[in-house]
N, C-alpha and C. Protein backbone atom coordinates (compact mmCIF):
# COMPACT_ATOMS: atom_id res chain seq x y z
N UNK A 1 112.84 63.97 40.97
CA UNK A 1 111.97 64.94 40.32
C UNK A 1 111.56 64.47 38.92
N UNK A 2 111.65 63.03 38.74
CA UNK A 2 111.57 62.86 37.28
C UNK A 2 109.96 63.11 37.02
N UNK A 3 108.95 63.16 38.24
CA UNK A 3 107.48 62.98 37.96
C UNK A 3 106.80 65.01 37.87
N UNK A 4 108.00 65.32 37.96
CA UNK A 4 107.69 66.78 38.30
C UNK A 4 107.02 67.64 36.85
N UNK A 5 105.77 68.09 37.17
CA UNK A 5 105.30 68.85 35.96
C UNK A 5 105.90 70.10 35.95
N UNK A 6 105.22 70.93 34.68
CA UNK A 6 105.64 72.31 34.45
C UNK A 6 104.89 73.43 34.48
N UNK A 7 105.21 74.41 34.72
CA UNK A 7 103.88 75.43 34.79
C UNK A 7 102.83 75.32 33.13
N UNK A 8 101.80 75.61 33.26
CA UNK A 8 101.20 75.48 31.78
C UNK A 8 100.37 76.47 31.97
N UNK A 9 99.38 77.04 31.15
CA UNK A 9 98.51 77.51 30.98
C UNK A 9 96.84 77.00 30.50
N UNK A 10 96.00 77.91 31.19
CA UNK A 10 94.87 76.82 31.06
C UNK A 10 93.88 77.90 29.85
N UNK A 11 92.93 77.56 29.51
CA UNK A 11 91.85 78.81 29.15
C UNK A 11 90.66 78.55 29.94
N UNK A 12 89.72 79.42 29.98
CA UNK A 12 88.20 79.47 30.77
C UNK A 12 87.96 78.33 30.09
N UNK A 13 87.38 78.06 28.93
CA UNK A 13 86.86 76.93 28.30
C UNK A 13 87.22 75.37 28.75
N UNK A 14 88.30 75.63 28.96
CA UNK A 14 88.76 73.88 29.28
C UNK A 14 88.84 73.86 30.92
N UNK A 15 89.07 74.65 31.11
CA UNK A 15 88.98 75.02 32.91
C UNK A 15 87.49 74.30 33.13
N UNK A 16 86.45 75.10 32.66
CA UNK A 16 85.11 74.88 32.57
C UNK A 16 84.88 73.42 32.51
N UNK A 17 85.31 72.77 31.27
CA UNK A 17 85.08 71.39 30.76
C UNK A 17 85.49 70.53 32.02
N UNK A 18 86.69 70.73 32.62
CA UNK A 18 87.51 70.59 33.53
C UNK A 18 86.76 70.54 34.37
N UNK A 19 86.25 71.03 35.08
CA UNK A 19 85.13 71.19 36.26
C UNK A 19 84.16 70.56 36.54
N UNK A 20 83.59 70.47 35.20
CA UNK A 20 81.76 70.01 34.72
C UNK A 20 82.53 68.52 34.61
N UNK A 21 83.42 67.58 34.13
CA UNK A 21 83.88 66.53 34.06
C UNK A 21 84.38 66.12 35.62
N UNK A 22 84.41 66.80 36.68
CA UNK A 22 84.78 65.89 38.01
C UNK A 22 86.28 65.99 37.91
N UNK A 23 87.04 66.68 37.33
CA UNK A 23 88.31 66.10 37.42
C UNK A 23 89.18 67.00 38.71
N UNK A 24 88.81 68.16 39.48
CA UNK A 24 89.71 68.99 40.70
C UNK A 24 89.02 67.96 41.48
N UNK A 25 89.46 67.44 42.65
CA UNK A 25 89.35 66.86 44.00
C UNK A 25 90.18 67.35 44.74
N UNK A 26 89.18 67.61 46.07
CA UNK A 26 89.60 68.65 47.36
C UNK A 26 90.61 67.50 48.28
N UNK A 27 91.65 67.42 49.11
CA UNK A 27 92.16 66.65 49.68
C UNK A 27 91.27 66.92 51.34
N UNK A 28 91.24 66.16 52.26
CA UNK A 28 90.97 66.35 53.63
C UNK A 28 91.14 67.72 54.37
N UNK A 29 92.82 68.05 54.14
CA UNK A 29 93.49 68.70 54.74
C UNK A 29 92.98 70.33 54.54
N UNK A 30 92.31 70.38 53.12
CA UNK A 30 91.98 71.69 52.58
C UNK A 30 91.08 72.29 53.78
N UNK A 31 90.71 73.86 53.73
CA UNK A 31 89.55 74.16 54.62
C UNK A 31 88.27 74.19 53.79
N UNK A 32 87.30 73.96 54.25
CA UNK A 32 85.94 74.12 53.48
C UNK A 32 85.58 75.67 52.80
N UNK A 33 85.07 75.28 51.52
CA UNK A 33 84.67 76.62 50.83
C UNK A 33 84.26 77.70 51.37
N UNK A 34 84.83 78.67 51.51
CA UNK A 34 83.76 79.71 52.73
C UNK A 34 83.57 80.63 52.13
N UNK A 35 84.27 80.88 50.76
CA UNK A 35 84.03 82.39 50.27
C UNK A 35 82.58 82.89 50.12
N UNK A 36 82.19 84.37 50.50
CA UNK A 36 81.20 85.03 50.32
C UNK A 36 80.69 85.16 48.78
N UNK A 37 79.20 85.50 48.83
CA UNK A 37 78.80 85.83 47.32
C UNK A 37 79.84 87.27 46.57
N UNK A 38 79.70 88.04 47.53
CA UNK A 38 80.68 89.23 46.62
C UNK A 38 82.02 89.16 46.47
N UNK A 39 82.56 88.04 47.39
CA UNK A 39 83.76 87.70 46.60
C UNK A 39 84.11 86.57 45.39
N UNK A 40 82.82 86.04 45.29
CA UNK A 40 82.76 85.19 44.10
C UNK A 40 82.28 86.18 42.79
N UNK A 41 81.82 87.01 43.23
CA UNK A 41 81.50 88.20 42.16
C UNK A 41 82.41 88.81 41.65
N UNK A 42 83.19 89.14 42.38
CA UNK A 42 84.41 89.78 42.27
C UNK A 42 85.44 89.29 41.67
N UNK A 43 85.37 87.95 41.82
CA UNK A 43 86.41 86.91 41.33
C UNK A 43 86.13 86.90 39.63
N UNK A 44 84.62 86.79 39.16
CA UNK A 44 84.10 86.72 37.70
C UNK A 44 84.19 88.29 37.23
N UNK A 45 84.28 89.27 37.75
CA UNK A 45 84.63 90.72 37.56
C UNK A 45 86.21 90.49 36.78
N UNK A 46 86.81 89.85 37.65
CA UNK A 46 88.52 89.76 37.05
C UNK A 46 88.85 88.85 36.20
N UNK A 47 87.81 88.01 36.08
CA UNK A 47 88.20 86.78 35.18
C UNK A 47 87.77 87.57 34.05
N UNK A 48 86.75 88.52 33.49
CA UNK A 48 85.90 88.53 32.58
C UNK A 48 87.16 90.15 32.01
N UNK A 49 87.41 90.90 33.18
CA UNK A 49 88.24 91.98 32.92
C UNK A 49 89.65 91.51 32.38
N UNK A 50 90.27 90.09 32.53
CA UNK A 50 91.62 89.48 32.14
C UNK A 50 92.78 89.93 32.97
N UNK A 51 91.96 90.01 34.47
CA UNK A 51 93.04 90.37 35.37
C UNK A 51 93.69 89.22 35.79
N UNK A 52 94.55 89.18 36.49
CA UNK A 52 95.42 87.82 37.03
C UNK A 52 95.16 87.62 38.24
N UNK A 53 94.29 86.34 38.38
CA UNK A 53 93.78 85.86 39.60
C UNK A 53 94.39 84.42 40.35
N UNK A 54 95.88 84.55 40.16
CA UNK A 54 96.75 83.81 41.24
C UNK A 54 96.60 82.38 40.39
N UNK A 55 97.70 81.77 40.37
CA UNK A 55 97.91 80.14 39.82
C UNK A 55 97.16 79.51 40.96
N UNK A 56 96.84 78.33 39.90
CA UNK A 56 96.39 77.00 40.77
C UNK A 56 97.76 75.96 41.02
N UNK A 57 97.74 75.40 42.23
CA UNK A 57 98.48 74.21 42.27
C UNK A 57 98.05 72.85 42.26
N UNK A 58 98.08 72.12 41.24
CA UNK A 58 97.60 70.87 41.16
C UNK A 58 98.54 69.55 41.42
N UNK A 59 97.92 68.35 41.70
CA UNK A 59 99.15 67.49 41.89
C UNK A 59 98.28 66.25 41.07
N UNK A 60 98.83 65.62 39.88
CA UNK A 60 98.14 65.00 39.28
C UNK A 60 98.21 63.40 39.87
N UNK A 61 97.23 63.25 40.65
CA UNK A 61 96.83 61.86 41.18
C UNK A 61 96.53 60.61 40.65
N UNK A 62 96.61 59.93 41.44
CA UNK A 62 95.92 58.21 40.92
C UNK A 62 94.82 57.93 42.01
N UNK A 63 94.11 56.51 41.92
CA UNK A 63 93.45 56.26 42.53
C UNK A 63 93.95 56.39 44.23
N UNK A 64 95.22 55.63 44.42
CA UNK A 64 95.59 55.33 45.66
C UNK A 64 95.64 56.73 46.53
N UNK A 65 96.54 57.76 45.93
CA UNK A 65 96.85 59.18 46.03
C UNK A 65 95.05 59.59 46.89
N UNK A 66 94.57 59.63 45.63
CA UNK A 66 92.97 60.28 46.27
C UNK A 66 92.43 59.42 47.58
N UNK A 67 92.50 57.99 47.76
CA UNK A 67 92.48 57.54 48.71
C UNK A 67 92.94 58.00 49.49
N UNK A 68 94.25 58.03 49.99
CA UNK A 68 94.85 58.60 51.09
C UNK A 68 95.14 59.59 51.29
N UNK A 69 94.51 60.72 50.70
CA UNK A 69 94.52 62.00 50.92
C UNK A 69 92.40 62.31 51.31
N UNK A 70 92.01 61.23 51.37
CA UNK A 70 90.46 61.27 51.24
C UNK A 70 90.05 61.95 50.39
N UNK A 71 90.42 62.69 49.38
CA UNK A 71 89.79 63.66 48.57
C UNK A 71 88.07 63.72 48.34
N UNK A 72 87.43 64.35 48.15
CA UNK A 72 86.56 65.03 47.38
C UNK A 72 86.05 65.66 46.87
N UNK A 73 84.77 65.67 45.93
CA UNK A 73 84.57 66.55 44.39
C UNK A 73 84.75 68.07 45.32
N UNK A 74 84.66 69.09 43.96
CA UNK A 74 84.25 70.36 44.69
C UNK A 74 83.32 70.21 45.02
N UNK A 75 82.82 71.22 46.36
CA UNK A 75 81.56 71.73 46.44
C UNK A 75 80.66 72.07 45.60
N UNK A 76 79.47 70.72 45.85
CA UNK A 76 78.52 71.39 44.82
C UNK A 76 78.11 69.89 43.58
N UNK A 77 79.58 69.68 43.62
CA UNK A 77 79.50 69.06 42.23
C UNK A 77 78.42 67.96 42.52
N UNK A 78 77.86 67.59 40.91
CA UNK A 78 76.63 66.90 41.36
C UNK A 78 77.09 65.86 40.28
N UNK A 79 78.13 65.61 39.53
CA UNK A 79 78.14 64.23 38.76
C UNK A 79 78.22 63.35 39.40
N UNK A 80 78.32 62.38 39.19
CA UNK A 80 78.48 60.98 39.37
C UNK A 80 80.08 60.08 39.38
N UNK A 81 80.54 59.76 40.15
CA UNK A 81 81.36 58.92 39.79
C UNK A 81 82.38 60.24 38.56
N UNK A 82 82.61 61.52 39.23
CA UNK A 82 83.56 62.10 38.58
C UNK A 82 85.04 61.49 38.24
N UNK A 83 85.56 62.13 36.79
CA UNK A 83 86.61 61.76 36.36
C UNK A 83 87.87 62.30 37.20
N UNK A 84 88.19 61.73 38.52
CA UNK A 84 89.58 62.37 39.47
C UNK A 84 90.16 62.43 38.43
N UNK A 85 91.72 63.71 38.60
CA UNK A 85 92.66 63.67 37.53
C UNK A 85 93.97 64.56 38.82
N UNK A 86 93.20 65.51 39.32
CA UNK A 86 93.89 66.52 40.09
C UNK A 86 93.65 66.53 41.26
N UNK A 87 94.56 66.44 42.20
CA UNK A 87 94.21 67.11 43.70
C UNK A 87 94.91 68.62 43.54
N UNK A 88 93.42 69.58 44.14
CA UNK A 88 94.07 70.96 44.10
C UNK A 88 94.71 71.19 45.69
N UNK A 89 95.92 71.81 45.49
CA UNK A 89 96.54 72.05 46.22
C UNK A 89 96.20 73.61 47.14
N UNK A 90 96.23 73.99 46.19
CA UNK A 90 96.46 76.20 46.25
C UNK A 90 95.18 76.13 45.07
N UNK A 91 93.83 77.23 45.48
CA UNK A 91 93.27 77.44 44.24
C UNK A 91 91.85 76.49 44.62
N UNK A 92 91.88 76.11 45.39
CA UNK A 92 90.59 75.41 45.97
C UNK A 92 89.22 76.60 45.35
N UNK A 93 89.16 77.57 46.52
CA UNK A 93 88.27 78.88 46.51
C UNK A 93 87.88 79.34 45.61
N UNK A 94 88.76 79.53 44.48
CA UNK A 94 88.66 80.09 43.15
C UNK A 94 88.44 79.20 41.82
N UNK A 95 88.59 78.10 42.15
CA UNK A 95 87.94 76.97 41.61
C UNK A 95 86.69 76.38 41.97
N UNK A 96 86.35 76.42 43.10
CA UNK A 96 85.19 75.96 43.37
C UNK A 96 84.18 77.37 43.33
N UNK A 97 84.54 78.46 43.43
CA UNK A 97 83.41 79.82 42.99
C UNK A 97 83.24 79.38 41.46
N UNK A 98 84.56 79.33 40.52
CA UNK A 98 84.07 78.97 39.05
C UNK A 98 82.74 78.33 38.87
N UNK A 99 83.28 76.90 39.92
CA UNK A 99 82.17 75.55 39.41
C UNK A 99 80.75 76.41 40.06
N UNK A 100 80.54 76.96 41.09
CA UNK A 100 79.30 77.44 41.67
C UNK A 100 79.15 78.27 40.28
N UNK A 101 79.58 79.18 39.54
CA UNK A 101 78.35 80.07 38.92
C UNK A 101 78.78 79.72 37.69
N UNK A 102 79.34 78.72 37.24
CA UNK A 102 79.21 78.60 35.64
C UNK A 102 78.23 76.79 35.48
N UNK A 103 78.35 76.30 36.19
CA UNK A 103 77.92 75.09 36.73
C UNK A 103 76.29 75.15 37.45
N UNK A 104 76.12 75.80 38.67
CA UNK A 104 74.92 76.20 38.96
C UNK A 104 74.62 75.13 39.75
N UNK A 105 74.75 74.83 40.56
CA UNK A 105 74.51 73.45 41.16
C UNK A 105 73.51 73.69 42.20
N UNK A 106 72.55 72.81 42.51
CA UNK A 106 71.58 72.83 43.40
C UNK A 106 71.88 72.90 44.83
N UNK A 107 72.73 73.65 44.74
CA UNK A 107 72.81 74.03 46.58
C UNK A 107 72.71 75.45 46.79
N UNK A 108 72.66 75.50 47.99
CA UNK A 108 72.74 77.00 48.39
C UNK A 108 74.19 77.37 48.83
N UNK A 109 74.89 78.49 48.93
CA UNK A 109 76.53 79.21 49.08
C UNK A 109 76.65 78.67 50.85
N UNK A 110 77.68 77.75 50.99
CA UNK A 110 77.79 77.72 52.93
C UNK A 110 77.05 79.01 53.34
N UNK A 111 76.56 78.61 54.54
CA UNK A 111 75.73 79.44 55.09
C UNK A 111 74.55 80.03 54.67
N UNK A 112 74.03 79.89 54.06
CA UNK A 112 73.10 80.64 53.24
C UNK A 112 71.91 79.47 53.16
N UNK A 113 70.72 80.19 52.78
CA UNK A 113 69.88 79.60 52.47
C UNK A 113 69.06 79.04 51.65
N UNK A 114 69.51 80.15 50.81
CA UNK A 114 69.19 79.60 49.00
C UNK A 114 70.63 79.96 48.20
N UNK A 115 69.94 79.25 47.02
CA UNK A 115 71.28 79.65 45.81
C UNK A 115 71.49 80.72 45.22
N UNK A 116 72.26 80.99 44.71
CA UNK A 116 72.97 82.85 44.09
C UNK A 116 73.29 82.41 42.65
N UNK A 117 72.64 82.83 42.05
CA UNK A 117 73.16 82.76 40.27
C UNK A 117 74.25 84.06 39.87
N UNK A 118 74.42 84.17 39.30
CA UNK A 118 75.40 85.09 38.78
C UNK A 118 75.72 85.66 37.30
N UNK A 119 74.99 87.28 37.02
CA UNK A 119 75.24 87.89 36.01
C UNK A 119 75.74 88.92 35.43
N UNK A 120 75.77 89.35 34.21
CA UNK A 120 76.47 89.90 33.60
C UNK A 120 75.47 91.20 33.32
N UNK A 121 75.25 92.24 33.29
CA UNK A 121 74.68 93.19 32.73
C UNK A 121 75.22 93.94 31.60
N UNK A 122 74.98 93.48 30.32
CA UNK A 122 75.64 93.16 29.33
C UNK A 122 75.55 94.87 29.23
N UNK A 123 74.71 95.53 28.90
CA UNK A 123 74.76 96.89 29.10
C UNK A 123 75.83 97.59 29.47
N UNK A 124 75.84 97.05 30.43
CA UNK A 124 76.58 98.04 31.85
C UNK A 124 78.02 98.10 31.29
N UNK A 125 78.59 96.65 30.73
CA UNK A 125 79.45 95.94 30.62
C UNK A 125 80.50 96.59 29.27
N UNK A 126 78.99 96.85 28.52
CA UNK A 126 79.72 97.47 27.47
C UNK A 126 80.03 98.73 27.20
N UNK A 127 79.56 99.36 28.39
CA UNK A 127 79.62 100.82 28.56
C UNK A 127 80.77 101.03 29.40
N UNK A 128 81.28 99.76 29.96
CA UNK A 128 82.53 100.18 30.89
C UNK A 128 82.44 100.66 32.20
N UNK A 129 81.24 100.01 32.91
CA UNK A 129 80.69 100.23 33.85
C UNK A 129 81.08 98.95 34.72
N UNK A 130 81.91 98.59 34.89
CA UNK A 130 82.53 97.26 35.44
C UNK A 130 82.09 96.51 36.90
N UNK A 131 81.62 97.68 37.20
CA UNK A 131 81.18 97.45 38.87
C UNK A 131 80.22 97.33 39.26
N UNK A 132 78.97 97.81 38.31
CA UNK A 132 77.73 97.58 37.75
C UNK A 132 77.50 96.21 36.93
N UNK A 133 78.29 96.04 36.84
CA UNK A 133 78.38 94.83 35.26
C UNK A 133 77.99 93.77 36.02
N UNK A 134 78.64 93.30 37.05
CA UNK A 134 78.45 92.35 37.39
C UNK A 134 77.92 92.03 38.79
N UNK A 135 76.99 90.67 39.23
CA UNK A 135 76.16 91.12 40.21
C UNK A 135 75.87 89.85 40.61
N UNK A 136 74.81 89.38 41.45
CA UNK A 136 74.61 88.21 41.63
C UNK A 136 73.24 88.32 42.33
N UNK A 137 72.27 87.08 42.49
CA UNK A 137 70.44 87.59 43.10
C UNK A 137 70.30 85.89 43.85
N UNK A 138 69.61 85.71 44.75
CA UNK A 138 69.61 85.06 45.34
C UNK A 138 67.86 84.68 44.33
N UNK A 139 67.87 83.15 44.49
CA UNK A 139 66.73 82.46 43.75
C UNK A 139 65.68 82.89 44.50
N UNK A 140 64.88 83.49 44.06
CA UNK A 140 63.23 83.69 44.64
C UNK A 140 62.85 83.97 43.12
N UNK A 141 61.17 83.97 43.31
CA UNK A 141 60.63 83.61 41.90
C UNK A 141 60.23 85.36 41.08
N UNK A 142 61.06 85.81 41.29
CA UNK A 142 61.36 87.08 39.89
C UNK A 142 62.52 86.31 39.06
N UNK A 143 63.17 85.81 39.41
CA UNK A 143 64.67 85.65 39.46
C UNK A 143 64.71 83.89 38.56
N UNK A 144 63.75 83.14 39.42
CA UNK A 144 63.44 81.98 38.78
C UNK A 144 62.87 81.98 37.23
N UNK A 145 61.90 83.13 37.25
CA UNK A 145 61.15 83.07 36.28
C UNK A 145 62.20 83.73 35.12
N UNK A 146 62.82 84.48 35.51
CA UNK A 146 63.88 85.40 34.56
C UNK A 146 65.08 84.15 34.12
N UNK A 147 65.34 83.10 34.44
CA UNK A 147 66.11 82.04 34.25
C UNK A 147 65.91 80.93 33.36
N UNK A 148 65.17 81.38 33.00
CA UNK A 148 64.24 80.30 31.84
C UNK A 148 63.75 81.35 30.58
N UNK A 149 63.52 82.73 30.74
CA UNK A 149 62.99 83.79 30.02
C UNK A 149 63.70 84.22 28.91
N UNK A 150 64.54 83.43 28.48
CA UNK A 150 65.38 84.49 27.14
C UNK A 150 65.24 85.33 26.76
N UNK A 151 63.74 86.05 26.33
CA UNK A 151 63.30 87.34 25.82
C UNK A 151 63.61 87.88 26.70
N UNK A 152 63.32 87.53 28.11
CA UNK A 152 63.20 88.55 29.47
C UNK A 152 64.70 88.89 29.65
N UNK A 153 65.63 87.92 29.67
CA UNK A 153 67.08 88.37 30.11
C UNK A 153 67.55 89.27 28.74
N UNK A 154 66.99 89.01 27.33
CA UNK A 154 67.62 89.94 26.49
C UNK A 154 67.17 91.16 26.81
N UNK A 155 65.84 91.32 27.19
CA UNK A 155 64.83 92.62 27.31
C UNK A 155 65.98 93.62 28.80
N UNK A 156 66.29 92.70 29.35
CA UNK A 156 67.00 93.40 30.51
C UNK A 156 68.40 93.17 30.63
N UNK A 157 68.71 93.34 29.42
CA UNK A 157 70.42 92.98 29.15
C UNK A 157 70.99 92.21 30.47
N UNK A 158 70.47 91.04 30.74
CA UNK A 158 70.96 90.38 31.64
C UNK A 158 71.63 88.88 30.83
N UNK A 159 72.88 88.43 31.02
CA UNK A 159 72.70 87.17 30.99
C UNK A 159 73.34 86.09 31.81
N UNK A 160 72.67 85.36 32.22
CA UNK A 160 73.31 84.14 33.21
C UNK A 160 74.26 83.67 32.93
N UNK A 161 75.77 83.95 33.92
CA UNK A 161 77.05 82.68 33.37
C UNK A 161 76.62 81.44 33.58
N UNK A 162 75.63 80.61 34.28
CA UNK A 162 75.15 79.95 34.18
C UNK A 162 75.55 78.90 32.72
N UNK A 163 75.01 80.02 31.75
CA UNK A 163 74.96 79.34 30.42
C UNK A 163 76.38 79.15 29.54
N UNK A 164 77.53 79.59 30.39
CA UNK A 164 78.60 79.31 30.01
C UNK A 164 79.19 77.64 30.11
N UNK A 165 78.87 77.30 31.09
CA UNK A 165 79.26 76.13 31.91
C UNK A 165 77.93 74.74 31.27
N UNK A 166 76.73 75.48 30.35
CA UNK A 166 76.23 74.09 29.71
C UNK A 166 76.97 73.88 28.82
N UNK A 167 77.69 74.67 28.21
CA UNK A 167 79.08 74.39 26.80
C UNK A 167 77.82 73.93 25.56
N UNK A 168 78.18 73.37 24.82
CA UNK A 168 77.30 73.15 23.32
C UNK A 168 77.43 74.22 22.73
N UNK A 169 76.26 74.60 22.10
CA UNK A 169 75.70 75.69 21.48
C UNK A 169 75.41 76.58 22.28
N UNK A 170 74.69 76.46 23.87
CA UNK A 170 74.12 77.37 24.56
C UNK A 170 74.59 79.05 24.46
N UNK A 171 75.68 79.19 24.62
CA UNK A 171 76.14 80.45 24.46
C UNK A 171 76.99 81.20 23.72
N UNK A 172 76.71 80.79 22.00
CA UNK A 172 76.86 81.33 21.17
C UNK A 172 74.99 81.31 20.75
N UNK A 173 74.35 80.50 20.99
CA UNK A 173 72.72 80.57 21.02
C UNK A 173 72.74 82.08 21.37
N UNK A 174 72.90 82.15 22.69
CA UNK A 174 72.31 83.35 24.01
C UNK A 174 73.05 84.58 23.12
N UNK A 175 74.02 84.42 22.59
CA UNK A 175 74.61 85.89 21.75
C UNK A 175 73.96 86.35 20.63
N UNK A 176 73.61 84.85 19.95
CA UNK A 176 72.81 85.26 18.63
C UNK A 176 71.67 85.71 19.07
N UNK A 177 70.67 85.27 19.83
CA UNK A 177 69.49 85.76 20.05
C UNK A 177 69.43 87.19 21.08
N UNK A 178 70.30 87.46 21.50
CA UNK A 178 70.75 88.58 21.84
C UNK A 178 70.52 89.73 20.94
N UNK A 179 71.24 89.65 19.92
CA UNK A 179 71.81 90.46 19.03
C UNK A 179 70.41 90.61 17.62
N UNK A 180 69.34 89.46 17.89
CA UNK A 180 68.54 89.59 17.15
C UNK A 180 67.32 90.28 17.43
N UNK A 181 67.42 90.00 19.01
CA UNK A 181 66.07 90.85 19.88
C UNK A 181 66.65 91.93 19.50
N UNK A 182 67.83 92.85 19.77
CA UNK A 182 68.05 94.55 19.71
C UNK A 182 67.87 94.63 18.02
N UNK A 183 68.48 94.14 17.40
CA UNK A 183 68.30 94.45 15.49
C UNK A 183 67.06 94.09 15.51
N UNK A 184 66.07 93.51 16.15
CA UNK A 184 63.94 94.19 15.67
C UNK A 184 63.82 94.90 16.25
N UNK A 185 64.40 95.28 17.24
CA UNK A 185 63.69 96.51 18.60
C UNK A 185 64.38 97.48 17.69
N UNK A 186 65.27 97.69 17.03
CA UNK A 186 65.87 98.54 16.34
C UNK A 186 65.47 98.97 15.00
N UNK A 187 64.57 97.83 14.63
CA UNK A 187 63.87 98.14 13.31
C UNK A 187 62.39 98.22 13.68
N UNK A 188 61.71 98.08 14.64
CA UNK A 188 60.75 98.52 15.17
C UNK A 188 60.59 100.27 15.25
N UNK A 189 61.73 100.18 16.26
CA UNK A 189 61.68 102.31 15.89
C UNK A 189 61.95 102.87 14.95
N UNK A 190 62.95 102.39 14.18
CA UNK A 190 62.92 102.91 13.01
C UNK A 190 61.68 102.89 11.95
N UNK A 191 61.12 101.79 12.23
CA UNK A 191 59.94 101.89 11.44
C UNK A 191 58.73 102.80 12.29
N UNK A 192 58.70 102.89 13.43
CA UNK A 192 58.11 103.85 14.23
C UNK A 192 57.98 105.35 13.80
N UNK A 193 59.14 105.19 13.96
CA UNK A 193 59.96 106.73 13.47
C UNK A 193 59.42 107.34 11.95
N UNK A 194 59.63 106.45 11.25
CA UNK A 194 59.27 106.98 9.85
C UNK A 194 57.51 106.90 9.95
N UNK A 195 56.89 106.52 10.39
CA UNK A 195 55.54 106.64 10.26
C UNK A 195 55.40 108.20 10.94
N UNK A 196 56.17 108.61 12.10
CA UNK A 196 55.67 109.77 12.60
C UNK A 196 55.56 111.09 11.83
């Protein structure tokens, strides 16, 4: 047991980094991703609420290891020549829903025909409306066009986790400009108001 790790703890953030870098690889033996859209919804409902959504088991590999276990990326993943680090053991499902909606990858969910983005109804969210809060829309072009729209997703308290998973600036960006569309819409009526 001298190679034996220890339980640790991870955060969303490096989980994320974790993901977007190639480093979980699926072994052969695993079953293929099958989870539904509302249980991937459901899954970001509890992540976002700080409920406890079951350990991962990882087994930290080498080249040979991934060889003979055939491994490959999660579903979805679209890098290149990802950085292996882990074969997931336990935690496949719930790792690979992460990489689908914080990641966004050009496929469509098994079975399905197009792709499912996944948001937050920031509104809803903050009203404690939890079940409302969160949701998911299959790509057709309301949905396309609203994905590129910043004004439009602030205008409809929507925002894409999508933009969690570009990391940078993106989503401390998406908060500030958030928070700047409602403080003019807010000084708009007020200035409304006093003219009446």
């Amino acid at each position: 047991m001298r190679d034996a790790q220890k339980p640790d703890h991870i955060s969303l953030n490096s989980l994320v980094e974790k993901l977007k870098e190639g480093r979980f690889v699926i072994p052969d033996f695993q079953r293929e991703f099958e989870w539904k859209p509302w249980d991937i919804r459901d899954l970001m409902r509890s992540i976002f609420l700080d409920y406890y959504i079951g350990g991962l088991l990882l087994w930290k590999g080498d080249k040979k290891n991934f060889e003979a276990l055939a491994c490959e990326p999660i579903y979805g993943y679209a890098g290149k020549n990802g950085k292996a680090e882990y074969i997931v053991l336990d935690g496949q499902q719930r790792l690979t829903a992460m990489y689908y909606v914080f990641m966004a990858p050009d496929v469509p969910l098994p079975n399905r025909a197009s792709r499912a983005f996944y948001f937050i109804r920031v509104d809803q969210f903050m009203a404690g409306n939890y079940d409302d809060a969160f949701y998911y829309e299959w790509l057709f072009n309301r949905w396309q066009k609203l994905l590129v729209d910043r004004e439009r997703q602030y205008q409809e308290h929507i925002f894409p986790l999508f933009i969690i998973g570009q990391g940078g600036w993106e989503l401390p960006n998406w908060v500030q400009g958030y928070e700047q569309y409602w403080e003019k819409k807010a000084q708009e009526a007020s200035q409304a108001g006093d003219k009446a």
